[in-house]
N, C-alpha and C. Protein backbone atom coordinates (compact mmCIF):
# COMPACT_ATOMS: atom_id res chain seq x y z
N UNK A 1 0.84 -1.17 0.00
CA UNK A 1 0.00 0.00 0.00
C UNK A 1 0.90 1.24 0.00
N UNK A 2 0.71 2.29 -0.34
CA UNK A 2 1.50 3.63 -0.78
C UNK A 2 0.27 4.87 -0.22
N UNK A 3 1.08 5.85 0.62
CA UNK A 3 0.22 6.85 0.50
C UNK A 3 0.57 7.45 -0.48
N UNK A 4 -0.35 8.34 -0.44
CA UNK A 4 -0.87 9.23 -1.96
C UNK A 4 0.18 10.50 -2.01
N UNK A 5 0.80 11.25 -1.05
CA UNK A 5 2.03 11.82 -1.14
C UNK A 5 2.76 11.91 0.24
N UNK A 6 3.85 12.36 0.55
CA UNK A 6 4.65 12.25 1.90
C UNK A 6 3.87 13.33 2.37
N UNK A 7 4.20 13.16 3.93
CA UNK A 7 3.61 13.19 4.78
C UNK A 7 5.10 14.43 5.49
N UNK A 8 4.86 15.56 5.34
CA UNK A 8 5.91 16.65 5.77
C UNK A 8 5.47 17.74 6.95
N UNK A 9 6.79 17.78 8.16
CA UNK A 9 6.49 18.42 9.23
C UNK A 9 7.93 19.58 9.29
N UNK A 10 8.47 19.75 9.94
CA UNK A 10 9.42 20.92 9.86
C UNK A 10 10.28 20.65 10.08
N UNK A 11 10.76 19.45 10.57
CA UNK A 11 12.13 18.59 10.15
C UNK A 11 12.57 17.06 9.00
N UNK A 12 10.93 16.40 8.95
CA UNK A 12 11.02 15.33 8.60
C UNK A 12 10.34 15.33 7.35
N UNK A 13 10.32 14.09 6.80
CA UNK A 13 9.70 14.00 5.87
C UNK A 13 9.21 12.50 6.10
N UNK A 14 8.29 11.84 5.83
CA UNK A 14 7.85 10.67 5.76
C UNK A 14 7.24 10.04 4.02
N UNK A 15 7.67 9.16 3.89
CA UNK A 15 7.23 8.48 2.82
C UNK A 15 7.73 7.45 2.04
N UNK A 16 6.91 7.03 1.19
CA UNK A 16 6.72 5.31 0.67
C UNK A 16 8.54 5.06 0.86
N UNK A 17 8.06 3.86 1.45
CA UNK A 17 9.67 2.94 1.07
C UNK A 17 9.88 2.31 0.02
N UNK A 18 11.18 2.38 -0.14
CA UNK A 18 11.52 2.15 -1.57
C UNK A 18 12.74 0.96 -1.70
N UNK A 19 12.99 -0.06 -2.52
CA UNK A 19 14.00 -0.89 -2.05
C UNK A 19 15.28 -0.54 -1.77
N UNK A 20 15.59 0.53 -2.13
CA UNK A 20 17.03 1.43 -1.76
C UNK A 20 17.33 1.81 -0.42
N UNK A 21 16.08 1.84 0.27
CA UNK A 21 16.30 2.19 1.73
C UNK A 21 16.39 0.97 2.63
N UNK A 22 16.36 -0.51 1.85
CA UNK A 22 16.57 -1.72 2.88
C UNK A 22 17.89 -2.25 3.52
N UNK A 23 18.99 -1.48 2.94
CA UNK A 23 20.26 -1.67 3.61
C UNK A 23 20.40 -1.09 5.04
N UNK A 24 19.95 0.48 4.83
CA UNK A 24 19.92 1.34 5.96
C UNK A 24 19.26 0.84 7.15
N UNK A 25 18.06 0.53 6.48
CA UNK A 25 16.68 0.23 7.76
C UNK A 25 17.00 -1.35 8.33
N UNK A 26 17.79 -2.36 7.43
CA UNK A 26 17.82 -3.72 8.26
C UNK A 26 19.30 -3.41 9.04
N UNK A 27 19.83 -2.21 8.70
CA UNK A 27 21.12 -2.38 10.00
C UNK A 27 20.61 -2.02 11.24
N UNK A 28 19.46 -0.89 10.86
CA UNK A 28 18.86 -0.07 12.69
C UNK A 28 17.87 -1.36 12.89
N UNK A 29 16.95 -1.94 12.45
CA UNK A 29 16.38 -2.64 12.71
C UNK A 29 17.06 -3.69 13.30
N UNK A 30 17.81 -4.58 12.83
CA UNK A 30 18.79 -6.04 13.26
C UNK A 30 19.98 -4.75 14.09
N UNK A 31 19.99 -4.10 14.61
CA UNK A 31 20.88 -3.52 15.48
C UNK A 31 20.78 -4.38 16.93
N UNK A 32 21.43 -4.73 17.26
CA UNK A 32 21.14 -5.13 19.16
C UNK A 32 20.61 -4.11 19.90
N UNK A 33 20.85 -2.77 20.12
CA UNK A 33 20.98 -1.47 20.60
C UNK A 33 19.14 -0.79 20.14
N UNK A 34 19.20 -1.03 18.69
CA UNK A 34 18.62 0.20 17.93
C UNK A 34 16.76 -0.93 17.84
N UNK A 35 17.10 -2.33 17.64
CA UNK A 35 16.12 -3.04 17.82
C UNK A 35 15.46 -4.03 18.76
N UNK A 36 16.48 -3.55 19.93
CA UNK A 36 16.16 -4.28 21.27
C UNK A 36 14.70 -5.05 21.41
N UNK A 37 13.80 -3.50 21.62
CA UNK A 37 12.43 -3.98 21.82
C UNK A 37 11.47 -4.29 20.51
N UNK A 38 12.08 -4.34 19.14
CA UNK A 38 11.51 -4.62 17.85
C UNK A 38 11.25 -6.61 18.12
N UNK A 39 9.92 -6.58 16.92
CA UNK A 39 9.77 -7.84 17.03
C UNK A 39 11.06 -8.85 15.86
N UNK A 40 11.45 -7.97 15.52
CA UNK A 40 12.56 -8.53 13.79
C UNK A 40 13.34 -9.00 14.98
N UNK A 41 14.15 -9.93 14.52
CA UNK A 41 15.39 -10.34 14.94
C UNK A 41 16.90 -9.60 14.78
N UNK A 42 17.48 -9.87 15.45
CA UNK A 42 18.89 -9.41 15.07
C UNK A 42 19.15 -10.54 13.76
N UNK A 43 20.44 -10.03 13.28
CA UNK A 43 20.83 -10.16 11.43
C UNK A 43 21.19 -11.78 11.29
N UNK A 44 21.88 -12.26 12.50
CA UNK A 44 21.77 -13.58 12.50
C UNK A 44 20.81 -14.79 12.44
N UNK A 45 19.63 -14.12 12.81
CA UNK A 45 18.57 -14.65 12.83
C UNK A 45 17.40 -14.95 11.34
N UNK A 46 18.36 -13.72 10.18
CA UNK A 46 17.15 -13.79 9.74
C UNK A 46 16.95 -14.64 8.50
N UNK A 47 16.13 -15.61 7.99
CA UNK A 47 16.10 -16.31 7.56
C UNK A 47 15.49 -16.50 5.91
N UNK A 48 15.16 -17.57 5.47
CA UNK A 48 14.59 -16.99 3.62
C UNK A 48 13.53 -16.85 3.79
N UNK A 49 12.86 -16.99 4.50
CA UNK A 49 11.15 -16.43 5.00
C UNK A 49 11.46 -15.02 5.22
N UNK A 50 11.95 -14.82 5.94
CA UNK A 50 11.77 -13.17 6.52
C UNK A 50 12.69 -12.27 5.90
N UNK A 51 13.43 -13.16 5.24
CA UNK A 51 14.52 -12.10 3.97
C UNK A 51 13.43 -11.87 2.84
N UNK A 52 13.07 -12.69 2.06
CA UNK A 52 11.21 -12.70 1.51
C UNK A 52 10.36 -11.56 1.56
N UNK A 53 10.37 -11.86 3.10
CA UNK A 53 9.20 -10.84 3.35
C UNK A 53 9.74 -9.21 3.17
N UNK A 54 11.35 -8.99 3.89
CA UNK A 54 11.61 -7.73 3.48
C UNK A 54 11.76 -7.69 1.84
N UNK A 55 12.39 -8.53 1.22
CA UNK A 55 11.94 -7.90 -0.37
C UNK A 55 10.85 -7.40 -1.24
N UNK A 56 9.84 -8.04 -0.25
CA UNK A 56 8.66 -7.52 -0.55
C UNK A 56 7.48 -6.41 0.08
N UNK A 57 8.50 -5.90 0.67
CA UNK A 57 7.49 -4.55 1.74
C UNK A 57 7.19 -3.82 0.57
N UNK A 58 7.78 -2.81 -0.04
CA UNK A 58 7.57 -2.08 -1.29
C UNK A 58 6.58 -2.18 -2.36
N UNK A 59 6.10 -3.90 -2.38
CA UNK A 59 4.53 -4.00 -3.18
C UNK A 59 3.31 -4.48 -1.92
N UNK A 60 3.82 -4.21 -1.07
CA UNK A 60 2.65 -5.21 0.21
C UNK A 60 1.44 -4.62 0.10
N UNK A 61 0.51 -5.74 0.04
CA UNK A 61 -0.75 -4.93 -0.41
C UNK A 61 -1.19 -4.86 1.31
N UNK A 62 -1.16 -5.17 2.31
CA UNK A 62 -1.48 -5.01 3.56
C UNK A 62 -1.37 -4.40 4.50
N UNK A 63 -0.09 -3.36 4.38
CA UNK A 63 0.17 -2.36 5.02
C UNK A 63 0.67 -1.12 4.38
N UNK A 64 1.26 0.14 4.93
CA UNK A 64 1.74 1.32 4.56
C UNK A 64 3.38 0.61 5.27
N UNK A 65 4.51 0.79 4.02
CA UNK A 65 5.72 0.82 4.79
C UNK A 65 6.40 2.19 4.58
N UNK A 66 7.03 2.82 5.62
CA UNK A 66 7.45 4.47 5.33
C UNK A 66 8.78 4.80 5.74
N UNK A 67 9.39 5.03 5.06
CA UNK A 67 10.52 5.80 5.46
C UNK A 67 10.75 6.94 5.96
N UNK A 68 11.57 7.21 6.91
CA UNK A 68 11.19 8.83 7.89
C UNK A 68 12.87 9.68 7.32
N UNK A 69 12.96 10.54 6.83
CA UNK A 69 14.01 11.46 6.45
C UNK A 69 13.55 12.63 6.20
N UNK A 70 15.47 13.05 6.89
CA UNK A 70 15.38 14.24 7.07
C UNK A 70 15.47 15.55 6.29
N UNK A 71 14.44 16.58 6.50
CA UNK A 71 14.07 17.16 5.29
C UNK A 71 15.31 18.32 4.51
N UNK A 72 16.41 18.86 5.44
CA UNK A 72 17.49 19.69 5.23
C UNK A 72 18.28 18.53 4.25
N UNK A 73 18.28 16.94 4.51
CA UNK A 73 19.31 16.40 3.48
C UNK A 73 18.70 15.13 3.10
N UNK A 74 17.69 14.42 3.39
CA UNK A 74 17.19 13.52 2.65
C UNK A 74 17.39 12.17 3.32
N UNK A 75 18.47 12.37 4.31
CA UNK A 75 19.22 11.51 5.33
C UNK A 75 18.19 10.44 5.93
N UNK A 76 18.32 9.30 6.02
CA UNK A 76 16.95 8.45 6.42
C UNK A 76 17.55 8.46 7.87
N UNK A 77 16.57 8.65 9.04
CA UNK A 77 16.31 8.54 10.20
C UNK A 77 15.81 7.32 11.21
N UNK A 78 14.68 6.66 10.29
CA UNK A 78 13.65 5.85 10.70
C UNK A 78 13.18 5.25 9.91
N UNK A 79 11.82 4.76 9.94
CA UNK A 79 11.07 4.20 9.39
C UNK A 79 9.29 3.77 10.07
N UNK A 80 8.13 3.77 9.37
CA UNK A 80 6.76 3.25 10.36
C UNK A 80 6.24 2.69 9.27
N UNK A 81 5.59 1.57 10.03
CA UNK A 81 4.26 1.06 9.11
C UNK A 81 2.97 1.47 9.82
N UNK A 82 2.15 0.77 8.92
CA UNK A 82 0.64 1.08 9.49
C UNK A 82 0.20 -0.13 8.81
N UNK A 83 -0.79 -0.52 9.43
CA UNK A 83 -1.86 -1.67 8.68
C UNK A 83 -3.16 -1.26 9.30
N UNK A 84 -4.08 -1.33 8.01
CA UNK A 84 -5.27 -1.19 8.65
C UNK A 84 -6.54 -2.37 8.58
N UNK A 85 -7.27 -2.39 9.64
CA UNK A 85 -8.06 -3.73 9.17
C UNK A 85 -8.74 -3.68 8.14
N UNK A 86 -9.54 -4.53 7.57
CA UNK A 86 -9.75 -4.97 6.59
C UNK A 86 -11.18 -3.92 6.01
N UNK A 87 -11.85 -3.02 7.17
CA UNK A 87 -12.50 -1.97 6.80
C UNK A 87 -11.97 -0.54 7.00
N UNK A 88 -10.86 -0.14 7.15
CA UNK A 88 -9.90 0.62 7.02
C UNK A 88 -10.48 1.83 8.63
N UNK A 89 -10.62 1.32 9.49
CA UNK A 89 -11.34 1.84 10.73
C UNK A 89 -10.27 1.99 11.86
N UNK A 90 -9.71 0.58 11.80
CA UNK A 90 -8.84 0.77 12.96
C UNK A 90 -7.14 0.30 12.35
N UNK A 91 -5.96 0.75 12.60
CA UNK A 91 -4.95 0.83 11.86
C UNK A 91 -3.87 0.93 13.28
N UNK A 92 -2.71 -0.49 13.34
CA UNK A 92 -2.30 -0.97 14.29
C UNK A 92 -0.81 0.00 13.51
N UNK A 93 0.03 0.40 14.24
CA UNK A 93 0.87 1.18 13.59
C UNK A 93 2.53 0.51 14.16
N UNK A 94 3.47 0.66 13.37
CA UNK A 94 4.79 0.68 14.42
C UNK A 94 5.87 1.46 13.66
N UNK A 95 6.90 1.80 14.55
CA UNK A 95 7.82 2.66 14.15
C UNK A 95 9.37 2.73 14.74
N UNK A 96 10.23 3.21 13.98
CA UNK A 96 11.35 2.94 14.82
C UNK A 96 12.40 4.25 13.96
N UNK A 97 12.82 5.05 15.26
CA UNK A 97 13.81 6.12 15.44
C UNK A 97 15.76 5.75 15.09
N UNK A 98 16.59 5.86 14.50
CA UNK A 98 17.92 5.33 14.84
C UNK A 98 18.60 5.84 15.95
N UNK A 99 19.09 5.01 16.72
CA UNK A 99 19.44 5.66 18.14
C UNK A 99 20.02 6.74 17.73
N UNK A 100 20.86 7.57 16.37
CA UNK A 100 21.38 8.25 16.40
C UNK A 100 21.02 9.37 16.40
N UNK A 101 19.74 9.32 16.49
CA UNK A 101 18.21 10.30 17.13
C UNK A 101 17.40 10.59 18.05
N UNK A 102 17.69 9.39 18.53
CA UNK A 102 17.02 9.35 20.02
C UNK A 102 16.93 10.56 21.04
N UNK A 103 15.97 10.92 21.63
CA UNK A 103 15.93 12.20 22.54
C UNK A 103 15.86 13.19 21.76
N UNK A 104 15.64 13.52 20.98
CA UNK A 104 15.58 14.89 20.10
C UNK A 104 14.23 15.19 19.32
N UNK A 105 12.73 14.24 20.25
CA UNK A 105 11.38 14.77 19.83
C UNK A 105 11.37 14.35 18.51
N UNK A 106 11.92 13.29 17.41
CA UNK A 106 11.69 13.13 16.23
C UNK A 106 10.54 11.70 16.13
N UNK A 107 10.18 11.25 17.57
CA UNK A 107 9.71 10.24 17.52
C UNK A 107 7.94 10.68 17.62
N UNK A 108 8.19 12.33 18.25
CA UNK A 108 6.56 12.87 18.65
C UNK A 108 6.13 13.49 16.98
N UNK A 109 7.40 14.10 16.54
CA UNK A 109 7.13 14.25 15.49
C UNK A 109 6.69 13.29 14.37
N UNK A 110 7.34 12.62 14.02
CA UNK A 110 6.58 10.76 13.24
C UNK A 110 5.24 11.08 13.86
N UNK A 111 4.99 10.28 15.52
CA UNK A 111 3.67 10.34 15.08
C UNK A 111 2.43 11.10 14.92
N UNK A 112 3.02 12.10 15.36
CA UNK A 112 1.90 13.54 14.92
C UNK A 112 1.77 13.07 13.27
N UNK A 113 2.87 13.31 12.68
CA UNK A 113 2.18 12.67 11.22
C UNK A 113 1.39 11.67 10.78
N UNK A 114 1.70 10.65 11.79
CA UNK A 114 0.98 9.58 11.20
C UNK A 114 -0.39 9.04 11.91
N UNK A 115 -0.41 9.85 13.05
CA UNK A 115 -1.87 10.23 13.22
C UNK A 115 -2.82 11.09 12.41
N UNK A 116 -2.30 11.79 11.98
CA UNK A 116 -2.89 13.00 10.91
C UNK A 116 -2.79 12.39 9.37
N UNK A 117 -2.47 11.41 9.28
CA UNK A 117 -2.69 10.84 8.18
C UNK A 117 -4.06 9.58 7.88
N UNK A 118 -3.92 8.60 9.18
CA UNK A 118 -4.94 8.23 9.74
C UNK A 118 -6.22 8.78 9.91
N UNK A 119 -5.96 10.11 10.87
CA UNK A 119 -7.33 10.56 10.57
C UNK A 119 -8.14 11.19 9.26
N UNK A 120 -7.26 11.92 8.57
CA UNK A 120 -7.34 11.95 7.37
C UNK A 120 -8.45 11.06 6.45
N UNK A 121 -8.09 10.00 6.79
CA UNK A 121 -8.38 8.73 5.87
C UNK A 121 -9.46 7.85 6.23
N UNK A 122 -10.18 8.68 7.76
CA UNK A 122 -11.13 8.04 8.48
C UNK A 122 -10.69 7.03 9.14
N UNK A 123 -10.02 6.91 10.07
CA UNK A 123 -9.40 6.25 10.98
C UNK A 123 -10.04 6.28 12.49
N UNK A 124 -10.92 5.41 12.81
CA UNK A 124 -11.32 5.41 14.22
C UNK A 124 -10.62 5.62 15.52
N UNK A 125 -9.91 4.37 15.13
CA UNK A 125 -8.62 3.83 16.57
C UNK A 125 -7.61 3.45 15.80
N UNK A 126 -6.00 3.98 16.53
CA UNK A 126 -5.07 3.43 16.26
C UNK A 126 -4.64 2.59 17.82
N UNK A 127 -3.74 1.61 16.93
CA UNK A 127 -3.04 0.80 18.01
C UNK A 127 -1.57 0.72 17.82
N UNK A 128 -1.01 0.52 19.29
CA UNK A 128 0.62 0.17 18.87
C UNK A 128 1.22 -0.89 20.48
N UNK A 129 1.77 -1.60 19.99
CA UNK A 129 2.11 -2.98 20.68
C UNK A 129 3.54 -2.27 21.30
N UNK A 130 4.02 -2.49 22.18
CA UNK A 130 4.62 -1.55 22.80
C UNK A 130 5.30 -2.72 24.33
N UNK A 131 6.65 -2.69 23.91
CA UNK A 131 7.36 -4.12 25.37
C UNK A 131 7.35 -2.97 26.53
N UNK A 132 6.93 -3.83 27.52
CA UNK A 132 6.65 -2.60 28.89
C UNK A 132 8.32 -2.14 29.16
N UNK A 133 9.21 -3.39 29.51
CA UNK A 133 10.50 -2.41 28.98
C UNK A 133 11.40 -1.53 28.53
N UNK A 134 10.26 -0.89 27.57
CA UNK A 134 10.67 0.05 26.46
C UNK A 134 10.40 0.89 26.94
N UNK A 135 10.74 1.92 27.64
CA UNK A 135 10.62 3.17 28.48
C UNK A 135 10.39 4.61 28.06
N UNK A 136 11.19 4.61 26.69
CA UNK A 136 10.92 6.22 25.96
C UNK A 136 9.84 5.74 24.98
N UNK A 137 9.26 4.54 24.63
CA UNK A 137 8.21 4.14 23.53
C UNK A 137 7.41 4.24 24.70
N UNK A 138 7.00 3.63 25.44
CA UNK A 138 5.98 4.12 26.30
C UNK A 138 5.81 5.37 26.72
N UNK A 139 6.82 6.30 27.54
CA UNK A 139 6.42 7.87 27.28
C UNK A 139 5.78 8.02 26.23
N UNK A 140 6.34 7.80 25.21
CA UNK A 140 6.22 8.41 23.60
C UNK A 140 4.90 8.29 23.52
N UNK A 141 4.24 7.17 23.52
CA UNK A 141 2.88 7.17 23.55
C UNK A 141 2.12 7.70 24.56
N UNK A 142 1.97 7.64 25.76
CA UNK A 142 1.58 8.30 26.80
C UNK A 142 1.53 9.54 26.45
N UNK A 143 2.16 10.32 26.44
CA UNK A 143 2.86 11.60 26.26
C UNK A 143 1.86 12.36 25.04
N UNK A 144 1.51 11.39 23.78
CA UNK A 144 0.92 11.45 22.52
C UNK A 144 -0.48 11.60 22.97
N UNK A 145 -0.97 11.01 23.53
CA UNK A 145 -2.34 10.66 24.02
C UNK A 145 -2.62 9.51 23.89
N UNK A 146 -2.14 8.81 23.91
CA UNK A 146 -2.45 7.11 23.72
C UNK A 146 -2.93 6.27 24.98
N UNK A 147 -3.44 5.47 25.08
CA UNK A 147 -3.96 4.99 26.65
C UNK A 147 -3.47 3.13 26.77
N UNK A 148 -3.36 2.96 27.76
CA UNK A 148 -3.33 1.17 27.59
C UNK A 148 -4.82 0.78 27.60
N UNK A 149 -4.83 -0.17 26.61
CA UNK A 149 -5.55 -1.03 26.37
C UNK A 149 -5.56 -2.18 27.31
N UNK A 150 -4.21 -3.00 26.94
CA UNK A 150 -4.25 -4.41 27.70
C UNK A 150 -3.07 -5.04 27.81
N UNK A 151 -2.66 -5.82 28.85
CA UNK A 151 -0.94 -6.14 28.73
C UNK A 151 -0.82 -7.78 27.73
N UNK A 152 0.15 -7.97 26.82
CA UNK A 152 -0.09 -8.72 25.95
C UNK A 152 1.11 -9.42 25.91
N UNK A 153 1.78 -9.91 25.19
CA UNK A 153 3.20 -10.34 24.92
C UNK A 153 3.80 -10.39 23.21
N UNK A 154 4.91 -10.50 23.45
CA UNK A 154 5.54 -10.64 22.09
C UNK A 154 6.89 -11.31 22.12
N UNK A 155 7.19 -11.71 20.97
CA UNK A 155 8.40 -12.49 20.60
C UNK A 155 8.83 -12.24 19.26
N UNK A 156 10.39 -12.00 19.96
CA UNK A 156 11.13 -12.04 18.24
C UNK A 156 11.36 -12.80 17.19
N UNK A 157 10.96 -12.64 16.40
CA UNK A 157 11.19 -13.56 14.93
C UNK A 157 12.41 -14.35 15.30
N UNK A 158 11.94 -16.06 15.30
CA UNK A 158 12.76 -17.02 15.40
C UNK A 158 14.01 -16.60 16.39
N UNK A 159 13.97 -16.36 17.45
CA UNK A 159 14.80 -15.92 18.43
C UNK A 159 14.15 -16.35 19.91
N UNK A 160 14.48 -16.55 20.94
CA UNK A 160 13.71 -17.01 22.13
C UNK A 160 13.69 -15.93 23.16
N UNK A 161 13.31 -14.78 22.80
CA UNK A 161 13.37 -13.49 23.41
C UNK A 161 11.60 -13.24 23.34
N UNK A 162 11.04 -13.26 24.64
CA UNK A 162 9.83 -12.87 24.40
C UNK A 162 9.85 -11.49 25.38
N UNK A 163 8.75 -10.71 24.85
CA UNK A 163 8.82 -9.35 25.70
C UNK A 163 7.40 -9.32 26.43
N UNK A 164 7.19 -8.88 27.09
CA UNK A 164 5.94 -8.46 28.22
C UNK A 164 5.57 -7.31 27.51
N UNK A 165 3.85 -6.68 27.03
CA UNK A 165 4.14 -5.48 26.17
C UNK A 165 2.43 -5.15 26.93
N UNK A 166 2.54 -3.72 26.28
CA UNK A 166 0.96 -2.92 26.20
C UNK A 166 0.46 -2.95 25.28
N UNK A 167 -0.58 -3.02 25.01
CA UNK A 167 -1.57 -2.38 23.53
C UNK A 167 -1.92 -1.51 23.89
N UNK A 168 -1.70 -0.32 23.17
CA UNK A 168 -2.07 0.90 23.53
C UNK A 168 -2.79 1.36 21.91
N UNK A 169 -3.98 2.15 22.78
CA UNK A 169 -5.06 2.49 21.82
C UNK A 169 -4.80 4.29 21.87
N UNK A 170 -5.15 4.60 20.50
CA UNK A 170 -6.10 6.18 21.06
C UNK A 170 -6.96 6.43 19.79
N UNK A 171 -8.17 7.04 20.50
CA UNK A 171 -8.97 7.62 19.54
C UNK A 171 -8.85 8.69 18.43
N UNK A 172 -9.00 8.44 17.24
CA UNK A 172 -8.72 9.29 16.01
C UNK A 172 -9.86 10.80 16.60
N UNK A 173 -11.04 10.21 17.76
CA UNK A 173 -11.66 11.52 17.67
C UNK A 173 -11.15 12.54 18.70
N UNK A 174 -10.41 12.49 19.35
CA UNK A 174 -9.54 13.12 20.22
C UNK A 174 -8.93 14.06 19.62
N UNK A 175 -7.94 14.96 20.44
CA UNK A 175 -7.29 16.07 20.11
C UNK A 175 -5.84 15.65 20.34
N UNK A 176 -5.15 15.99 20.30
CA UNK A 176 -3.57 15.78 20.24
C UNK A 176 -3.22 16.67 20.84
């Protein structure tokens, strides 16, 4: 799925991923550091299933995959998806900052966009799965307006690392 044009705030830029950006995004992603609380595995882990699946984010008909760069040089930062269910109402989202960003509000920024894109598009509820561990992703949402839902779990792709997590909801009819 592709949005219809990027998604621009006063540092960033967000938009469609492209296969050129999969070198960048599977080093922060398979980072130890940068993907701690991600469900992907670190690089050792990853296998012809899930090598597969990243060759194919760029035509996925099931989600939005996005690249987050920066708007002074083009520099990729990040990256978010979105998926929405199957009546385009409620849209489970995730995202990820390179530590070499971290603390510098680029993560409130992402999702101010990508709430405003959501709602945009008639978006009820978003969700985001969130390891209770994860301490500035939980602010981050908190902080956003996001609420817990329910405590859930997760595990990394073919790895024996499971995390303790939140589902955290917030309403598209809310204010930010």
């Amino acid at each position: 799925m592709l949005i219809e044009k990027p998604l621009v705030s006063s540092r960033i830029t967000v938009r469609n991923y492209q296969k050129s950006d999969l070198p960048y995004l599977t080093a922060m992603w398979f980072d130890k550091e940068n993907g701690k609380y991600m469900s992907d595995p670190t690089v050792e882990y990853v296998d012809s299933d899930f090598q597969k699946a990243l060759d194919s984010l760029e035509d996925s008909p099931n989600g939005y995959y996005l690249t987050v760069v920066l708007n002074s040089s083009d520099e990729i930062i990040g990256s978010a998806c979105i998926f929405p269910d199957e009546k385009k109402e409620i849209f489970d989202i995730g995202y990820c900052v390179h530590k070499g960003y971290w603390g510098k509000r680029f993560g409130s920024e992402l999702l101010a966009l990508i709430v405003t894109l959501i709602r945009n598009n008639g978006g009820i509820e978003i969700t985001a799965e969130v390891a209770q561990d994860n301490i500035a992703s939980n602010r981050l949402l908190a902080n956003n307006g996001f609420k817990i839902k329910k405590k859930s779990q997760f595990k990394k792709y073919k790895m024996n690392i499971c995390f303790n997590s939140y589902i955290y909801t917030f309403s598209c009819a809310n204010q930010t």
